[in-house]
PDB file of N, CA and C in Angstrom:
ATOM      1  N   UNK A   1       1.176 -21.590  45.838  1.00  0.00           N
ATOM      2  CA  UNK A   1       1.468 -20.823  44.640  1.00  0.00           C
ATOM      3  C   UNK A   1       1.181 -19.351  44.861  1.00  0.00           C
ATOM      4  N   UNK A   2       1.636 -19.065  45.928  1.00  0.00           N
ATOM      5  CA  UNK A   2       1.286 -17.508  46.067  1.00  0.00           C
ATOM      6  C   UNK A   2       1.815 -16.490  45.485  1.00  0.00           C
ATOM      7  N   UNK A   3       3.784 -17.073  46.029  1.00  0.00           N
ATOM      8  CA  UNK A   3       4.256 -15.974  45.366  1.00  0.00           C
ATOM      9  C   UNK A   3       5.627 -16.784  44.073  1.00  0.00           C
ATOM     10  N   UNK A   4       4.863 -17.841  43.608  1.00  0.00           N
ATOM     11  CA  UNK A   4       5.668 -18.456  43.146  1.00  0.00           C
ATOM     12  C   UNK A   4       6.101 -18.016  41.898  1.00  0.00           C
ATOM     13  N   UNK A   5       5.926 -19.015  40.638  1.00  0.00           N
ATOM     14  CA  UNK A   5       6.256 -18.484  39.034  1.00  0.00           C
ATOM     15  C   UNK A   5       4.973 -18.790  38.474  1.00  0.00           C
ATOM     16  N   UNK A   6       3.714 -19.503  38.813  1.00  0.00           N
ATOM     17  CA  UNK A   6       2.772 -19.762  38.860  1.00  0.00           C
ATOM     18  C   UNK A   6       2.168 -18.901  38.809  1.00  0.00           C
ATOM     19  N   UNK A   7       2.124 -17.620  39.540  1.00  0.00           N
ATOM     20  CA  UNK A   7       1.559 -16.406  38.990  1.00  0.00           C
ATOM     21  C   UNK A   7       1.754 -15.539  37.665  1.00  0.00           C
ATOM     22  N   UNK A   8       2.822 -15.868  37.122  1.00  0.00           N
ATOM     23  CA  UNK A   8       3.780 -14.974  35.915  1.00  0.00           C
ATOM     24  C   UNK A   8       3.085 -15.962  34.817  1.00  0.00           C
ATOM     25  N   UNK A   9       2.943 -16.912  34.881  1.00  0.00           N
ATOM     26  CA  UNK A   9       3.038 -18.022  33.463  1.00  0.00           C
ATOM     27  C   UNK A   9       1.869 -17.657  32.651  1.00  0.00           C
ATOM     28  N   UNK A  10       0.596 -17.483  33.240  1.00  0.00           N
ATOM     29  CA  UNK A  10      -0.897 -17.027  32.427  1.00  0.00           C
ATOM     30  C   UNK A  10       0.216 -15.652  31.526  1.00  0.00           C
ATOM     31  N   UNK A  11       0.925 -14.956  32.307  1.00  0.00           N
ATOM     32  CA  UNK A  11       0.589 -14.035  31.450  1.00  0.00           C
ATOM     33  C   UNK A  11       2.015 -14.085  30.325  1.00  0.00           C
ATOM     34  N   UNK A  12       3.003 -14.887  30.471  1.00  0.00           N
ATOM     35  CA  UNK A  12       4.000 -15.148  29.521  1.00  0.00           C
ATOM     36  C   UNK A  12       3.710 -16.039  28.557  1.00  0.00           C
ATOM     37  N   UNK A  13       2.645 -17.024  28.989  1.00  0.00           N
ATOM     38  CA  UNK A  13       2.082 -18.146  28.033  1.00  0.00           C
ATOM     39  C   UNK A  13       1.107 -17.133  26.810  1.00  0.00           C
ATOM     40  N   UNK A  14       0.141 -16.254  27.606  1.00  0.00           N
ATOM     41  CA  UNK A  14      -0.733 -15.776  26.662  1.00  0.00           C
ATOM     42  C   UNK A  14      -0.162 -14.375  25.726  1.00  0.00           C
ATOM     43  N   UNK A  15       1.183 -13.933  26.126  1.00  0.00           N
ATOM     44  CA  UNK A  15       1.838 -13.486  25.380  1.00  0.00           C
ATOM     45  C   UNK A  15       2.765 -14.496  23.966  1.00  0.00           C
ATOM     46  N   UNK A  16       3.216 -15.311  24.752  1.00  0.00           N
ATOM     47  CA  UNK A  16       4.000 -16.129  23.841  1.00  0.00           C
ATOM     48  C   UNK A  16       2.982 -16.909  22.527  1.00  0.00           C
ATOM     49  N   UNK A  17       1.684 -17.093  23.571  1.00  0.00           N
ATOM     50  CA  UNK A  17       0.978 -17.865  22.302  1.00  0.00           C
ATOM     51  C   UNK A  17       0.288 -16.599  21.211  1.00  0.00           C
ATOM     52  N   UNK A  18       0.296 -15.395  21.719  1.00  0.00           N
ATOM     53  CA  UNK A  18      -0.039 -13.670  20.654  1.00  0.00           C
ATOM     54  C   UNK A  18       1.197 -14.172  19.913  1.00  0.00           C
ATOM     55  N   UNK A  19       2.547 -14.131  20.436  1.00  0.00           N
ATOM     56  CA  UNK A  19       3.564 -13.487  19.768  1.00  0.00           C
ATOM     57  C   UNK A  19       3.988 -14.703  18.025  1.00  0.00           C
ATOM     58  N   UNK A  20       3.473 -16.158  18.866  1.00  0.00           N
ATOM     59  CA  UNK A  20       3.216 -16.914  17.907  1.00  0.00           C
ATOM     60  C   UNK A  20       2.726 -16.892  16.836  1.00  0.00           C
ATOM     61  N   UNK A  21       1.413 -16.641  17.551  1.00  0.00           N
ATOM     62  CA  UNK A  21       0.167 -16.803  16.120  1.00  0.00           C
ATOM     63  C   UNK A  21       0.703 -15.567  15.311  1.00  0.00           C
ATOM     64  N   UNK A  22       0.899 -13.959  15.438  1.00  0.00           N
ATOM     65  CA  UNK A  22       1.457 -13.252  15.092  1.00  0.00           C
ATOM     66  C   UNK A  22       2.558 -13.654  13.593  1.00  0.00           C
ATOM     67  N   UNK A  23       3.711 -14.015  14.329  1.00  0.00           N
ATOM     68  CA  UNK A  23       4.789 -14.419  13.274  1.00  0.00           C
ATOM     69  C   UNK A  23       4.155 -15.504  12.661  1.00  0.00           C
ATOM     70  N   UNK A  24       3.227 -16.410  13.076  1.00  0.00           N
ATOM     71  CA  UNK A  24       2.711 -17.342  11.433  1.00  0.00           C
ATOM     72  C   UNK A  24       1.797 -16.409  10.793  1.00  0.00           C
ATOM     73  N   UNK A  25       1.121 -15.543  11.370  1.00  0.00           N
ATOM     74  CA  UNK A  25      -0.357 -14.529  10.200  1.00  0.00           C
ATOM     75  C   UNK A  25       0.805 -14.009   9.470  1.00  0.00           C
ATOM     76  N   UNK A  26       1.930 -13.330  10.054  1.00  0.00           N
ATOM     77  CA  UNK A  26       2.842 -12.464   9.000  1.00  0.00           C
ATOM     78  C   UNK A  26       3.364 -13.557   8.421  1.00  0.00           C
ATOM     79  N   UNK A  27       3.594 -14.353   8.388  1.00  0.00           N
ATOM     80  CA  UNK A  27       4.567 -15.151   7.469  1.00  0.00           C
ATOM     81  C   UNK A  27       3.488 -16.020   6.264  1.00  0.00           C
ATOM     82  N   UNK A  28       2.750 -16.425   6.671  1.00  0.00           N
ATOM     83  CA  UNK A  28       1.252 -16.240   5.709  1.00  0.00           C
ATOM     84  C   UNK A  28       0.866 -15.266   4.598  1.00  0.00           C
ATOM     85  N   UNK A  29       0.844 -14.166   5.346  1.00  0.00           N
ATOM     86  CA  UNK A  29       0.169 -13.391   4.513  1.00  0.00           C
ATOM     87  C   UNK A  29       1.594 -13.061   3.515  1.00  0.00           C
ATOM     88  N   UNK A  30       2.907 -13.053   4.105  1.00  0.00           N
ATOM     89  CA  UNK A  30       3.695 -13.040   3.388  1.00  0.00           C
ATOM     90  C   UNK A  30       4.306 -14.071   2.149  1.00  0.00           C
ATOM     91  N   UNK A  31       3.534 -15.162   2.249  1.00  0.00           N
ATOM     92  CA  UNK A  31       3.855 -16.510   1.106  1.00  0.00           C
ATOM     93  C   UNK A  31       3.087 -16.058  -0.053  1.00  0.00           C
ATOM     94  N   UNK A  32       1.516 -15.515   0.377  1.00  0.00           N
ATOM     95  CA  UNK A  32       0.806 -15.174  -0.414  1.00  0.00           C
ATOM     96  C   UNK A  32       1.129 -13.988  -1.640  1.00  0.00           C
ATOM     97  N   UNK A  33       1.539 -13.444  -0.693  1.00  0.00           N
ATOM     98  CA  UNK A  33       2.156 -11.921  -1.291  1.00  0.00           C
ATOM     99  C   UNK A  33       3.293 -12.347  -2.443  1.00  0.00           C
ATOM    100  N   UNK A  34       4.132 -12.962  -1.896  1.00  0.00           N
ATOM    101  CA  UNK A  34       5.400 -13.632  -2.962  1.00  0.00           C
ATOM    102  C   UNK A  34       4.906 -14.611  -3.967  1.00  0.00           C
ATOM    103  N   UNK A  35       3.864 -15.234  -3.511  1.00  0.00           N
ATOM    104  CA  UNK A  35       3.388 -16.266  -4.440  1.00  0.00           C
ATOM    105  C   UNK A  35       2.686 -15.536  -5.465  1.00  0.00           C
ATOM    106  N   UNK A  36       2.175 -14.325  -5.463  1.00  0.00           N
ATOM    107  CA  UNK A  36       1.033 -13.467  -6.364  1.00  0.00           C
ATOM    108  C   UNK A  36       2.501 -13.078  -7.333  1.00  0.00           C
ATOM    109  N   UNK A  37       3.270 -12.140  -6.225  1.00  0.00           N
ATOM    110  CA  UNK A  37       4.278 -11.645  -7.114  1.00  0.00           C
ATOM    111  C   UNK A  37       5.183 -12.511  -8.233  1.00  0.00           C
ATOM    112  N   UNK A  38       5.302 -13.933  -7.558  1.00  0.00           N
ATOM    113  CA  UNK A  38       6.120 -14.661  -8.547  1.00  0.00           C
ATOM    114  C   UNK A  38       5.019 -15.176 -10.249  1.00  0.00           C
ATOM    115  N   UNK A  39       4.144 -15.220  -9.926  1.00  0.00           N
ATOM    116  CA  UNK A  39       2.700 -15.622 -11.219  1.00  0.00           C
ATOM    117  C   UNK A  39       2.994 -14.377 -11.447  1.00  0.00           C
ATOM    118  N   UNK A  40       3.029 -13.022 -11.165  1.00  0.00           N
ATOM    119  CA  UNK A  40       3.011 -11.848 -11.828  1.00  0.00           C
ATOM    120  C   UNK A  40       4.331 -11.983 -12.725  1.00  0.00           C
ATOM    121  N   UNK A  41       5.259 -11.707 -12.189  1.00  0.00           N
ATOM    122  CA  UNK A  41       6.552 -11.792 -12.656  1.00  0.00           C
ATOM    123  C   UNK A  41       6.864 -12.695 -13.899  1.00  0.00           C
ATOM    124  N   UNK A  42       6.080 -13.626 -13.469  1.00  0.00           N
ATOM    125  CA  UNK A  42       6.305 -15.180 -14.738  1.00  0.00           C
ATOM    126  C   UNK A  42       5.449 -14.705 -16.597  1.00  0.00           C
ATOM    127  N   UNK A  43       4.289 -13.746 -15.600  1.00  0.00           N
ATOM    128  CA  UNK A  43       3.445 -12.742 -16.663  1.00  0.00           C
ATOM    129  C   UNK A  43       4.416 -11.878 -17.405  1.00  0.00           C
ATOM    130  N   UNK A  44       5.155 -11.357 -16.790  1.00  0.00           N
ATOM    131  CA  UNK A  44       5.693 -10.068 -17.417  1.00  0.00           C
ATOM    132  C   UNK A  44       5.747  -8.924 -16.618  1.00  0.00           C
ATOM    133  N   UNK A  45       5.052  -8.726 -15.387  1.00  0.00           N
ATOM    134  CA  UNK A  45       4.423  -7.196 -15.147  1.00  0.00           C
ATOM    135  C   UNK A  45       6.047  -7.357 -13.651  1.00  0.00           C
ATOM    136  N   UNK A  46       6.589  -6.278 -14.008  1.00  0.00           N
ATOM    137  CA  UNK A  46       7.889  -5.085 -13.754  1.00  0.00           C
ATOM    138  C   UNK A  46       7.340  -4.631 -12.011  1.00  0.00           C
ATOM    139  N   UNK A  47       7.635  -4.989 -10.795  1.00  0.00           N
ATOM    140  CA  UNK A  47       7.983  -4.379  -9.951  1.00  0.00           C
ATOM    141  C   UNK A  47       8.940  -3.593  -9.288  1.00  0.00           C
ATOM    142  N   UNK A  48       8.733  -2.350  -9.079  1.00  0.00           N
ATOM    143  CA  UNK A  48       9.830  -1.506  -8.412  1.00  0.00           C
ATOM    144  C   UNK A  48      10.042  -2.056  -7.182  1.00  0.00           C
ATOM    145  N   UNK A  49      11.683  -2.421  -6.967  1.00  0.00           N
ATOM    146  CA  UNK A  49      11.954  -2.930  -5.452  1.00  0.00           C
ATOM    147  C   UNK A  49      12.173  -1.768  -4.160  1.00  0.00           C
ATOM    148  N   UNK A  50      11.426  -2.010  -3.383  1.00  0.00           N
ATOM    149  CA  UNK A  50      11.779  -1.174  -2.082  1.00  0.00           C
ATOM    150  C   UNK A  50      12.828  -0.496  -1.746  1.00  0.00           C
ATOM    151  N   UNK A  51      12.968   0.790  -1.757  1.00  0.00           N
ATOM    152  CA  UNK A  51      14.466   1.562  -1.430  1.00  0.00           C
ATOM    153  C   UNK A  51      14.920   1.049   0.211  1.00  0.00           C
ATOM    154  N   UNK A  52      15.954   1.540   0.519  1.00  0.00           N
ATOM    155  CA  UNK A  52      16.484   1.434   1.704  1.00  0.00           C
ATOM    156  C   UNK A  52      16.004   1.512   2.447  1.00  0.00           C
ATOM    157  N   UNK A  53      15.787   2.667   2.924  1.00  0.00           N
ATOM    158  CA  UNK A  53      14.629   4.111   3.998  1.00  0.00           C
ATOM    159  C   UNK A  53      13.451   2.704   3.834  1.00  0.00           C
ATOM    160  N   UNK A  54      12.461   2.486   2.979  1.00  0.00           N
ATOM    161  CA  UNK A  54      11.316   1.554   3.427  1.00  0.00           C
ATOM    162  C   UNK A  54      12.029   0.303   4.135  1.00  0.00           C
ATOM    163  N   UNK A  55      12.620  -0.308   3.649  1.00  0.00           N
ATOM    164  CA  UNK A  55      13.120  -1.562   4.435  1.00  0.00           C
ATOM    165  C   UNK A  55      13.688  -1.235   5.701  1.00  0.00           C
ATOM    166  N   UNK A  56      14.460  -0.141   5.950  1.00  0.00           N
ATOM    167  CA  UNK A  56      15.147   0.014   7.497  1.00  0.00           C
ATOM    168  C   UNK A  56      13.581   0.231   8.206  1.00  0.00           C
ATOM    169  N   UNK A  57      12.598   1.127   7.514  1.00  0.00           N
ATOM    170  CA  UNK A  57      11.610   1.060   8.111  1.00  0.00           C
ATOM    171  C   UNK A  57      10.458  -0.283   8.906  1.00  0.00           C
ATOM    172  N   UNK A  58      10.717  -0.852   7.914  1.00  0.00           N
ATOM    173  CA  UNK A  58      10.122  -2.242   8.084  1.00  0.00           C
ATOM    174  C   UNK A  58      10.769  -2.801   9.160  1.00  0.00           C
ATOM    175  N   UNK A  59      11.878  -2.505   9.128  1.00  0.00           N
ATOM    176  CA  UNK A  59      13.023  -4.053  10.082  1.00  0.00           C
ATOM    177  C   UNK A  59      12.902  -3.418  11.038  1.00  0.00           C
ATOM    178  N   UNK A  60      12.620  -1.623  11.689  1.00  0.00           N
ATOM    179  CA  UNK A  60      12.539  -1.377  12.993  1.00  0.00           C
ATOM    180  C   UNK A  60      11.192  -1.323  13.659  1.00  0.00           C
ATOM    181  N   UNK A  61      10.090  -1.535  12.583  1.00  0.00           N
ATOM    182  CA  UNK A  61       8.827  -1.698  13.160  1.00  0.00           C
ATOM    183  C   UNK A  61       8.275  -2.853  13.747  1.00  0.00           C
ATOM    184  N   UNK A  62       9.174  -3.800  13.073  1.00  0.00           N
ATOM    185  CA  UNK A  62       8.220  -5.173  13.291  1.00  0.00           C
ATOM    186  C   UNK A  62       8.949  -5.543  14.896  1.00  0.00           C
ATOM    187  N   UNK A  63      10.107  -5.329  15.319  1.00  0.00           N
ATOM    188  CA  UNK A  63      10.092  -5.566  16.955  1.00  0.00           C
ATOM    189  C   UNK A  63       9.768  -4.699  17.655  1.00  0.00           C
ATOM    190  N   UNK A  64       9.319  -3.596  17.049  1.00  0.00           N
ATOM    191  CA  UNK A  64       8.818  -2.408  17.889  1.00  0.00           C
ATOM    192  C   UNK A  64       7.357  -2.936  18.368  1.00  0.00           C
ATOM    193  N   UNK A  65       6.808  -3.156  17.165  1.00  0.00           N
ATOM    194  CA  UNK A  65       5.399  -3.486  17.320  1.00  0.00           C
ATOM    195  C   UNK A  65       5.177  -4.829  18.163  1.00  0.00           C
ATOM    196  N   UNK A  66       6.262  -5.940  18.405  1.00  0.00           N
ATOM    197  CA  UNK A  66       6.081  -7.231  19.207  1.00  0.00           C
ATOM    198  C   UNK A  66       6.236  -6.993  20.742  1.00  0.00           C
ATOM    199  N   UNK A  67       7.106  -5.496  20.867  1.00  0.00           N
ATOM    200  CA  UNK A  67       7.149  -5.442  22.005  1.00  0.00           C
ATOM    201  C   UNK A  67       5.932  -4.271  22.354  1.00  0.00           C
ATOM    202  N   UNK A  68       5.077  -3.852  22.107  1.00  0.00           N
ATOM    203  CA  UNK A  68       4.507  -2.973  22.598  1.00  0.00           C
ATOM    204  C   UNK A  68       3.108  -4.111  22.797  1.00  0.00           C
ATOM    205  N   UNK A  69       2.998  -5.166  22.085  1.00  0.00           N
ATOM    206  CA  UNK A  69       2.018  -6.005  21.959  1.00  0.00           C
ATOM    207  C   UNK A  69       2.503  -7.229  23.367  1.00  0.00           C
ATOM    208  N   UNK A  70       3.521  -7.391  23.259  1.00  0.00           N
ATOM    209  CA  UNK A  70       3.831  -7.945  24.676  1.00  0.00           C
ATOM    210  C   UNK A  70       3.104  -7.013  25.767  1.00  0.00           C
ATOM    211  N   UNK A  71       3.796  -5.549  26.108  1.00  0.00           N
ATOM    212  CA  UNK A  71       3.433  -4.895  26.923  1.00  0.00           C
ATOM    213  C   UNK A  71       1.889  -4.913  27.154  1.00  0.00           C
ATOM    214  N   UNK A  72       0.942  -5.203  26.072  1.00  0.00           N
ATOM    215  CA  UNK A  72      -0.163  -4.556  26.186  1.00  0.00           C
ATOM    216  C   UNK A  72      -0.855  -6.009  26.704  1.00  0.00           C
ATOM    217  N   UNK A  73      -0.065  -7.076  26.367  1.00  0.00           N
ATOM    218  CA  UNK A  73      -0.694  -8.251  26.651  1.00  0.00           C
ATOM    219  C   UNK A  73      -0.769  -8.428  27.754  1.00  0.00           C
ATOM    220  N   UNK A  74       0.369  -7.910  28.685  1.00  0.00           N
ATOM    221  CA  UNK A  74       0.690  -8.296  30.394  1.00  0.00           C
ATOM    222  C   UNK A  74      -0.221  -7.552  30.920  1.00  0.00           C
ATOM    223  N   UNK A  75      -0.332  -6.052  30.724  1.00  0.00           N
ATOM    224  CA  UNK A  75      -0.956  -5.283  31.437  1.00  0.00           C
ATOM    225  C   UNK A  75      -2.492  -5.646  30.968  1.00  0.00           C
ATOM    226  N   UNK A  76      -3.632  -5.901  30.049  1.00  0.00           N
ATOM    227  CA  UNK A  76      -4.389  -6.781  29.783  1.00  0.00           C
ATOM    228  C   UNK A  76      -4.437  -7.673  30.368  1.00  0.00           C
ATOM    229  N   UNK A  77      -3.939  -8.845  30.498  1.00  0.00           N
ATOM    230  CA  UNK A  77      -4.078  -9.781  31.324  1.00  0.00           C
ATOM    231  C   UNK A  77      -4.312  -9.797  33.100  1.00  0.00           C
ATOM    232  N   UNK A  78      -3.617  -8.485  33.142  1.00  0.00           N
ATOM    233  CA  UNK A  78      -3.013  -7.683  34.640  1.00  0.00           C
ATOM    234  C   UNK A  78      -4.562  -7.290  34.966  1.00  0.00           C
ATOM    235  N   UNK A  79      -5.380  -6.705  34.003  1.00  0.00           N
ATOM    236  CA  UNK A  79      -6.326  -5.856  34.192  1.00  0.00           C
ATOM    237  C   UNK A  79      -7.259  -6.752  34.239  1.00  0.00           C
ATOM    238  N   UNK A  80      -7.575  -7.869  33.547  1.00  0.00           N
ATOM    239  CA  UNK A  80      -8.833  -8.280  33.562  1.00  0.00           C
ATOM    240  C   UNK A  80      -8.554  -9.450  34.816  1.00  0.00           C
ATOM    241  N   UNK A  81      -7.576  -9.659  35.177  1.00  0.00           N
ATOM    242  CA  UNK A  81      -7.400 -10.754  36.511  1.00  0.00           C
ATOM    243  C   UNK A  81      -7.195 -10.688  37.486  1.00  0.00           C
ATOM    244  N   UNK A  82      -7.013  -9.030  37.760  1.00  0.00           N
ATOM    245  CA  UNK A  82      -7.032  -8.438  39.310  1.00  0.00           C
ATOM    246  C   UNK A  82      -7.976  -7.103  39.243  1.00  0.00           C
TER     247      UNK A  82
END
C-alpha cells in the first residue's frame, strides 16, 4: 500500500464523514427554525421574507464554505500524519 488508493482514503473518508455530519447539523438546525416559524405563524406574528440579494447570498456560500472545509480537511489531515 505504498503508492496505492490506500493512502488517499483516511483523508476522503474523514472529509466525507465532516461533509456529512455538516449537511445533517444544517438541516437540523434548519427543521427547528421552520418548526418555530410555523407555531409562530399559526400565532399570528408576520415575517418579512428574504429578498433576492440574501438568498443568492446564501446559495453561493453554502458550497463555498463545503469546499474550503474539504480543503482544510485534507491539508489537516496532511499535517497531522506526515
Amino acid at each position: 500500500m505504498n503508492s496505492g488508493w490506500g493512502n488517499f482514503f483516511p483523508y476522503f473518508a474523514g472529509a466525507l464523514k465532516i461533509i456529512v455530519l455538516a449537511i445533517a447539523a444544517y438541516l437540523a438546525i434548519k427543521w427547528h427554525f421552520d418548526e418555530e416559524k410555523r407555531v409562530r405563524e399559526a400565532e399570528g406574528v408576520v415575517f418579512d421574507k428574504p429578498g433576492f440579494m440574501k438568498k443568492l447570498a446564501m446559495i453561493l456560500a453554502f458550497p463555498v464554505f463545503l469546499i474550503i472545509l474539504v480543503i482544510s480537511v485534507v491539508y489537516a489531515t496532511n499535517w497531522v500524519l506526515y
